[in-house]
N, C-alpha and C. Protein backbone atom coordinates (compact mmCIF):
# COMPACT_ATOMS: atom_id res chain seq x y z
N UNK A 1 113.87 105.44 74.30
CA UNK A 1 112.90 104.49 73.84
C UNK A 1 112.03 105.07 72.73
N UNK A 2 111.62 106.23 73.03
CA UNK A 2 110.40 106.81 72.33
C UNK A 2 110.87 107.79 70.90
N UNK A 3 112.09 107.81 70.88
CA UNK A 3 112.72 108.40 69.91
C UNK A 3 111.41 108.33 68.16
N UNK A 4 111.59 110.08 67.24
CA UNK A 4 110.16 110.08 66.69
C UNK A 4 110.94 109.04 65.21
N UNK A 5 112.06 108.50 65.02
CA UNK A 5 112.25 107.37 64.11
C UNK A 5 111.61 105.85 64.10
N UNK A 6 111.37 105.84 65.96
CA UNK A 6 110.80 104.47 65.97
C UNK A 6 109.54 104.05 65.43
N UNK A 7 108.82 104.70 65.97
CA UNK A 7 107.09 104.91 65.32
C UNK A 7 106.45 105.94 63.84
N UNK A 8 107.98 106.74 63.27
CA UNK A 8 107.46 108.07 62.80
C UNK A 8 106.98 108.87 63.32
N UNK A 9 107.32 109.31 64.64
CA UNK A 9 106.45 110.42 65.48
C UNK A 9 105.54 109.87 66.08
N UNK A 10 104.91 110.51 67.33
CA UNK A 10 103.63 110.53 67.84
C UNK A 10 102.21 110.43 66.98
N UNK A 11 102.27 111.49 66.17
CA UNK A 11 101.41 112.07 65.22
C UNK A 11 101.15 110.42 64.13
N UNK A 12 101.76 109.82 63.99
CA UNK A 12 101.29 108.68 63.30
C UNK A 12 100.66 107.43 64.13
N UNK A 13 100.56 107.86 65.13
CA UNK A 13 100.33 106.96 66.16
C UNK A 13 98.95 106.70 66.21
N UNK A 14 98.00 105.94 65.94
CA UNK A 14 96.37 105.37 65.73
C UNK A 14 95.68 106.07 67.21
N UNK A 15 96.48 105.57 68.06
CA UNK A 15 96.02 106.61 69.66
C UNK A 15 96.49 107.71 69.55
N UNK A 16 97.10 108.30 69.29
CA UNK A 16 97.59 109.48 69.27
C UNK A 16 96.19 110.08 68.63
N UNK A 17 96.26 109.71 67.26
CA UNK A 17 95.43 110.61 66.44
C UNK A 17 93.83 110.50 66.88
N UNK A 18 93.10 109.35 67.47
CA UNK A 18 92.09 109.26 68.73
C UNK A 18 92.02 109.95 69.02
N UNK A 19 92.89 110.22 70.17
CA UNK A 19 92.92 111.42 71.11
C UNK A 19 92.78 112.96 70.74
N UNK A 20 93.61 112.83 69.82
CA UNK A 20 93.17 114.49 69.32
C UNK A 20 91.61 114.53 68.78
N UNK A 21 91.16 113.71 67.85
CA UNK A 21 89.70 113.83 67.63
C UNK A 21 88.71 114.13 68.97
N UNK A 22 88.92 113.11 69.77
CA UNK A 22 88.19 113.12 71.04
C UNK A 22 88.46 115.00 71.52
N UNK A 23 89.79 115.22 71.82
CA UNK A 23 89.71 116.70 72.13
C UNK A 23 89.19 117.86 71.54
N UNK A 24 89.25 117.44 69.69
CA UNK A 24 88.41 118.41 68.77
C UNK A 24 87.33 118.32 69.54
N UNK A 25 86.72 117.30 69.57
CA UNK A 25 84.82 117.12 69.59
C UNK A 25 84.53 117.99 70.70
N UNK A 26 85.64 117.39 71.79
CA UNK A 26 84.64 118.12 72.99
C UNK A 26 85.17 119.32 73.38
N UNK A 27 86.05 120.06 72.29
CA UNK A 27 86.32 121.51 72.39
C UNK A 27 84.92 122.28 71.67
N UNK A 28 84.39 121.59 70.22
CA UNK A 28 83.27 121.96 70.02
C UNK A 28 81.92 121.59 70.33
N UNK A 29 81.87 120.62 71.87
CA UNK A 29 80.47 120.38 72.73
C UNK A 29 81.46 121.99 73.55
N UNK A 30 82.04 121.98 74.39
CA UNK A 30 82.56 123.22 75.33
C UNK A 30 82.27 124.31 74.69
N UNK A 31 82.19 124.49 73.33
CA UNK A 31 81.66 125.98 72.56
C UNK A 31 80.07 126.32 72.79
N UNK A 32 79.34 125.33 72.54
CA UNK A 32 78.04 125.35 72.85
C UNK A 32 77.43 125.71 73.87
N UNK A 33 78.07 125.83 75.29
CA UNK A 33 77.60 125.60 76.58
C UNK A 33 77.65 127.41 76.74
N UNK A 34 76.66 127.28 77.45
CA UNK A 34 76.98 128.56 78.02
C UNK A 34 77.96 129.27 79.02
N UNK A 35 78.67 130.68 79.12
CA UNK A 35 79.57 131.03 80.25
C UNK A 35 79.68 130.13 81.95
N UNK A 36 78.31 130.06 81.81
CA UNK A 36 77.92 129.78 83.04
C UNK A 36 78.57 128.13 83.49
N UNK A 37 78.08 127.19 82.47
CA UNK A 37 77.87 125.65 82.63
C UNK A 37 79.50 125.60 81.84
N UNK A 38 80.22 126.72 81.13
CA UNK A 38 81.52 125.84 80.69
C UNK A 38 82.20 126.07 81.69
N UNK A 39 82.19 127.21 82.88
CA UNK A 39 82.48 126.95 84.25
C UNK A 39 82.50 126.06 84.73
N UNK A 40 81.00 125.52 85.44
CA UNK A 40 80.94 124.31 86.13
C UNK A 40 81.28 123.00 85.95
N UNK A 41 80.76 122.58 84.79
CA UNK A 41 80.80 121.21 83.94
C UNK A 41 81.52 120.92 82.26
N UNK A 42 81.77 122.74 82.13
CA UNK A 42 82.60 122.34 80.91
C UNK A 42 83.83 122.21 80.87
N UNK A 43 84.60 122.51 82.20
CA UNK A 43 86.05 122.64 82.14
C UNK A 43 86.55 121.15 82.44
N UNK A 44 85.74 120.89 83.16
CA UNK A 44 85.95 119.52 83.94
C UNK A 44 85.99 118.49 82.65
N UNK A 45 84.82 118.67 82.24
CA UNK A 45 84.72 117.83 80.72
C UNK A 45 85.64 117.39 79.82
N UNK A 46 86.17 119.53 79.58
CA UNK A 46 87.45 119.45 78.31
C UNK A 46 88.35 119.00 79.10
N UNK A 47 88.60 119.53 80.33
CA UNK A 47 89.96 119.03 80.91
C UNK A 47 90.59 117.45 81.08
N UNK A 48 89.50 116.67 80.82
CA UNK A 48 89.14 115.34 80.94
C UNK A 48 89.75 114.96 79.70
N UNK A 49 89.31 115.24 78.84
CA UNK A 49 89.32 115.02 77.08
C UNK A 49 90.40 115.60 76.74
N UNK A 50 91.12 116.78 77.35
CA UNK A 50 92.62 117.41 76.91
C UNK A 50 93.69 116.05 77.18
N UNK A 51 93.32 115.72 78.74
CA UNK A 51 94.57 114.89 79.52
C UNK A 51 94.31 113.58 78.66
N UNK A 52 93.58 113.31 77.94
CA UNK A 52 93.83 111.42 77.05
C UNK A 52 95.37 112.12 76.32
N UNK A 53 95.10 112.66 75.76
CA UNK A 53 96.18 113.38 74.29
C UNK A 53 97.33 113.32 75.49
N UNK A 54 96.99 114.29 76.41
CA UNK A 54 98.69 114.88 77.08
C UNK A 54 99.06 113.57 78.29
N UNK A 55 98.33 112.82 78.24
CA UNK A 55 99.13 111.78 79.07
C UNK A 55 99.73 110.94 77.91
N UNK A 56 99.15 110.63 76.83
CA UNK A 56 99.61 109.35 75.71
C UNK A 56 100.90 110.16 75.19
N UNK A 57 101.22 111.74 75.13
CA UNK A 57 102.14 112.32 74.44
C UNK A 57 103.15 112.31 75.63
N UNK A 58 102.78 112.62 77.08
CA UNK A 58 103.71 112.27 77.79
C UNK A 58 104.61 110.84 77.83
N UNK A 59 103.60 110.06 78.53
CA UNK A 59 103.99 108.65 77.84
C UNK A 59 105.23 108.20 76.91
N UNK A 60 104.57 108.70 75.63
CA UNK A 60 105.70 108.46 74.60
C UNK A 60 106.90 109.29 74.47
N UNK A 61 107.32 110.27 75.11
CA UNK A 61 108.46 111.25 75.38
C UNK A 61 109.41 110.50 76.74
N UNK A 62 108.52 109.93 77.40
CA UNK A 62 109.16 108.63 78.32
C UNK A 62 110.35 107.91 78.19
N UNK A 63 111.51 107.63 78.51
CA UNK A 63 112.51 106.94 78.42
C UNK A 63 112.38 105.49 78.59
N UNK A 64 111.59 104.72 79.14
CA UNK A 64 111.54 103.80 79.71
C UNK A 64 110.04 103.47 79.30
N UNK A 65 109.73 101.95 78.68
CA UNK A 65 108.18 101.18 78.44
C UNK A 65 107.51 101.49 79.68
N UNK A 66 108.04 101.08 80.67
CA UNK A 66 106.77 101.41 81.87
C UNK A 66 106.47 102.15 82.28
N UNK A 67 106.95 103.26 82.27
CA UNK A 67 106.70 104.65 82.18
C UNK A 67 105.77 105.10 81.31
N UNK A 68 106.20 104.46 79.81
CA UNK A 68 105.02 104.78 79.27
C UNK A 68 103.77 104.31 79.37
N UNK A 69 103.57 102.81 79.71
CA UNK A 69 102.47 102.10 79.43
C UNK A 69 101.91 102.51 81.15
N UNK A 70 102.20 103.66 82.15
CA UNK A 70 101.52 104.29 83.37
C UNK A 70 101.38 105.56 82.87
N UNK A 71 101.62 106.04 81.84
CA UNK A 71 100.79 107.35 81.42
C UNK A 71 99.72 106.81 80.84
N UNK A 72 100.36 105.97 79.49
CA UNK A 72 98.81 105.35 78.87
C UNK A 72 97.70 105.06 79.83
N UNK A 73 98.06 104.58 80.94
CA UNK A 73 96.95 104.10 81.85
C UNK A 73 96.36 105.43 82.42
N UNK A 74 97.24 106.51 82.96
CA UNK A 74 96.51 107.80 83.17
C UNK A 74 95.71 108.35 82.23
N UNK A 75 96.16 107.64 80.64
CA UNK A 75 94.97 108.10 79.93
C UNK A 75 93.95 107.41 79.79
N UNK A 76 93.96 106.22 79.80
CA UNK A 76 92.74 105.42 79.91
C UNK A 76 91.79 106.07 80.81
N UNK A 77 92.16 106.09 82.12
CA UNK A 77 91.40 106.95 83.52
C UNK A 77 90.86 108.15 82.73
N UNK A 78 91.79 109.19 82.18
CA UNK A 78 91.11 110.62 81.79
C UNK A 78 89.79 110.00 80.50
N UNK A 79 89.84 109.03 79.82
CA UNK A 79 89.13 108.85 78.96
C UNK A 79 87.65 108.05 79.72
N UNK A 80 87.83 107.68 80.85
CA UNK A 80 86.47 106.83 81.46
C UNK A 80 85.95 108.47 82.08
N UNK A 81 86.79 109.14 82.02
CA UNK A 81 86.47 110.81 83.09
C UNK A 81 85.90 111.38 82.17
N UNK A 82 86.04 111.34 80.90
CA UNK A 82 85.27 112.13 79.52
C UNK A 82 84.23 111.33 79.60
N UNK A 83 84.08 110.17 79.38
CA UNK A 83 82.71 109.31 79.23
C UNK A 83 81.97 109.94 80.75
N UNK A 84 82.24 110.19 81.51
CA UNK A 84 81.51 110.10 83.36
C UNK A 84 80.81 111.56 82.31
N UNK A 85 81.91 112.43 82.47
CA UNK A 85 81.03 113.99 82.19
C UNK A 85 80.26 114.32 81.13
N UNK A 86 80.97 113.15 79.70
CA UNK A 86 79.74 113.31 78.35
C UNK A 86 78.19 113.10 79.33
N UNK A 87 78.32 111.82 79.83
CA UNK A 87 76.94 111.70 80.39
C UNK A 87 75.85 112.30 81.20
N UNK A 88 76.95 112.82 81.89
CA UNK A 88 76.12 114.10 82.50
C UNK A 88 75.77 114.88 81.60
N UNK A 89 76.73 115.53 80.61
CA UNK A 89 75.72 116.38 79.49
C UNK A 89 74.92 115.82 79.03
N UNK A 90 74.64 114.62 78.70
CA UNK A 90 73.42 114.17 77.94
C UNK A 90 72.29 114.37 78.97
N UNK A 91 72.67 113.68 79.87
CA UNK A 91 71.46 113.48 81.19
C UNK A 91 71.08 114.71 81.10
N UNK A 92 71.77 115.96 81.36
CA UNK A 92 71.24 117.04 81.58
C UNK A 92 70.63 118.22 80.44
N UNK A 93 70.68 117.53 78.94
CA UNK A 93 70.19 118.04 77.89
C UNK A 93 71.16 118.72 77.55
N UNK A 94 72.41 119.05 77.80
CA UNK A 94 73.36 119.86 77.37
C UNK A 94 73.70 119.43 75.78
N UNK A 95 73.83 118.38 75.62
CA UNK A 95 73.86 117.84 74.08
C UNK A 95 72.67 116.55 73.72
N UNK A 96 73.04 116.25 72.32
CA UNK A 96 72.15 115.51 72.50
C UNK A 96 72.78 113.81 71.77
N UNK A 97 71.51 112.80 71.82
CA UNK A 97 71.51 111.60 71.72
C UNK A 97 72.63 111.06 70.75
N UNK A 98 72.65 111.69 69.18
CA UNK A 98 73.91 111.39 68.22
C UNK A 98 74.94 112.23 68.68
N UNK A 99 75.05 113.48 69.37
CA UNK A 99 76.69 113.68 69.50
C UNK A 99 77.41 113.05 70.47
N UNK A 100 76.23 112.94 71.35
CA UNK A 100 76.68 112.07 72.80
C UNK A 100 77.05 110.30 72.34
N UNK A 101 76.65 109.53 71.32
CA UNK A 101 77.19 108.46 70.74
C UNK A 101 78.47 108.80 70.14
N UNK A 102 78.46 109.61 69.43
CA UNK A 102 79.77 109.86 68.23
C UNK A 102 81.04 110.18 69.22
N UNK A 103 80.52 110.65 69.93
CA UNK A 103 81.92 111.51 70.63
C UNK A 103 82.00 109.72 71.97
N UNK A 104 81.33 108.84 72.71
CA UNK A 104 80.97 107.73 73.01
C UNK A 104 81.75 106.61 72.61
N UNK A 105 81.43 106.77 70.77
CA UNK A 105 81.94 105.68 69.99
C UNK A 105 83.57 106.36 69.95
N UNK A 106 84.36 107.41 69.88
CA UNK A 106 85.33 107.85 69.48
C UNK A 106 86.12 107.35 70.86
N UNK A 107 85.95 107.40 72.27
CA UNK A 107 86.23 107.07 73.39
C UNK A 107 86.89 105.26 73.40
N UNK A 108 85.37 104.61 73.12
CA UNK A 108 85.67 103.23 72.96
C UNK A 108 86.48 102.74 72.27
N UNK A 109 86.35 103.54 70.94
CA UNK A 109 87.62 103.10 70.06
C UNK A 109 88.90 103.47 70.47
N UNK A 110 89.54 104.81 71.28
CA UNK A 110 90.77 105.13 72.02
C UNK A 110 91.09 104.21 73.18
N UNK A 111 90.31 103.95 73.67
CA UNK A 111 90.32 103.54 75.24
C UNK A 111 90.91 101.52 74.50
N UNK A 112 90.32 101.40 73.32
CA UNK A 112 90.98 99.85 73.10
C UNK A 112 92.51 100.00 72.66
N UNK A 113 92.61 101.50 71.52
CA UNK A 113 93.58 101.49 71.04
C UNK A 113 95.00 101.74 72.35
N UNK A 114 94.51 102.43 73.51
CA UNK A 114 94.99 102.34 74.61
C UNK A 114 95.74 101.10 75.35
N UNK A 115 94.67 100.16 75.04
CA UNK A 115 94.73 98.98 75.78
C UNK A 115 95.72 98.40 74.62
N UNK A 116 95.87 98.06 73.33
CA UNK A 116 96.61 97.31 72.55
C UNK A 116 97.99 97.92 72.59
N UNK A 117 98.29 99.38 72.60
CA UNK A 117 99.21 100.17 72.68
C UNK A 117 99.91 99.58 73.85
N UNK A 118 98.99 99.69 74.92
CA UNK A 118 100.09 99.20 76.50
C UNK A 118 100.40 97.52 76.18
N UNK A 119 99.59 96.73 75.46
CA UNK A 119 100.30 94.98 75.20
C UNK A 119 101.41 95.52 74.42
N UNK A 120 101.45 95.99 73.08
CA UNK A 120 102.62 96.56 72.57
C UNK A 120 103.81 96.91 73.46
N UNK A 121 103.61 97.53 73.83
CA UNK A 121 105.14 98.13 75.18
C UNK A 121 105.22 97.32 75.95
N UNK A 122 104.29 96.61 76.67
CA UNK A 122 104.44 95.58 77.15
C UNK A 122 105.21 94.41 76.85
N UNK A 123 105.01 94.29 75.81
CA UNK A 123 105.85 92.82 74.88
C UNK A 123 107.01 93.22 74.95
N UNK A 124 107.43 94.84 74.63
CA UNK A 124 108.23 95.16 74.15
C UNK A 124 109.38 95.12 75.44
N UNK A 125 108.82 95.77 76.82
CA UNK A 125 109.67 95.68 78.19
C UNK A 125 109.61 93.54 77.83
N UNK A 126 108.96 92.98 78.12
CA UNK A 126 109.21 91.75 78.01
C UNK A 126 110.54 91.08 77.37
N UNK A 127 110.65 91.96 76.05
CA UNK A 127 111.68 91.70 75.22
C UNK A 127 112.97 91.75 75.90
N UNK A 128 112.92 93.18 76.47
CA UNK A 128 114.35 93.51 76.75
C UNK A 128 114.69 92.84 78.13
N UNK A 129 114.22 91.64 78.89
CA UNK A 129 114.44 90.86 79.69
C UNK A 129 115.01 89.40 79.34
């Protein structure tokens, strides 16, 4: 299904490329934190913000639409899990008011491109019925 002729690769993919931004950002909120807090609350964070990218790349390596469009959904989940822990950094002063939007606004915009991506495959299993 996912073959990289159909789409031009992953890498051209509008979610795809989301996702990696989202993981830049909050690799450089995770730089900021101290030893201590990228322990507790920063791993959890990045690890949150890694899995959007590696479920949507799983996904699309998928043989089968529904397969993919239940990773996409594991990424949707990892992306409401980045929003849960951005907030806690804000709440807790770890960052502040504009990075905690920017990195916020970058989420909302993945988490739709998520959602249009799975109608896409969707239509597309539809098709082949």
């Amino acid at each position: 299904m996912n073959d990289n002729n159909k789409f031009g690769g992953i890498e051209n993919l509008d979610v795809y490329k989301g996702a990696v931004e989202i993981s830049d950002e909050a690799w450089i909120i995770f730089n900021t934190l101290s030893k201590n807090f990228q322990y507790h609350i920063g791993n959890q964070f990045l690890d949150a913000a890694d899995s959007i990218g590696a479920n949507i790349s799983e996904g699309y390596g998928r043989y089968h639409y529904r397969e993919s469009i239940n990773f996409n959904n594991f990424a949707r989940g990892s992306a409401f899990e980045t929003r849960y822990w951005l907030s806690r950094l804000y709440k807790r002063s770890f960052i502040n008011e504009s990075t905690s939007n920017v990195l916020n606004n970058l989420l909302e915009s993945c988490i739709a491109k998520i959602n249009g991506y799975n109608s896409y495959l969707g239509n597309k299993l539809k098709d082949q019925h």
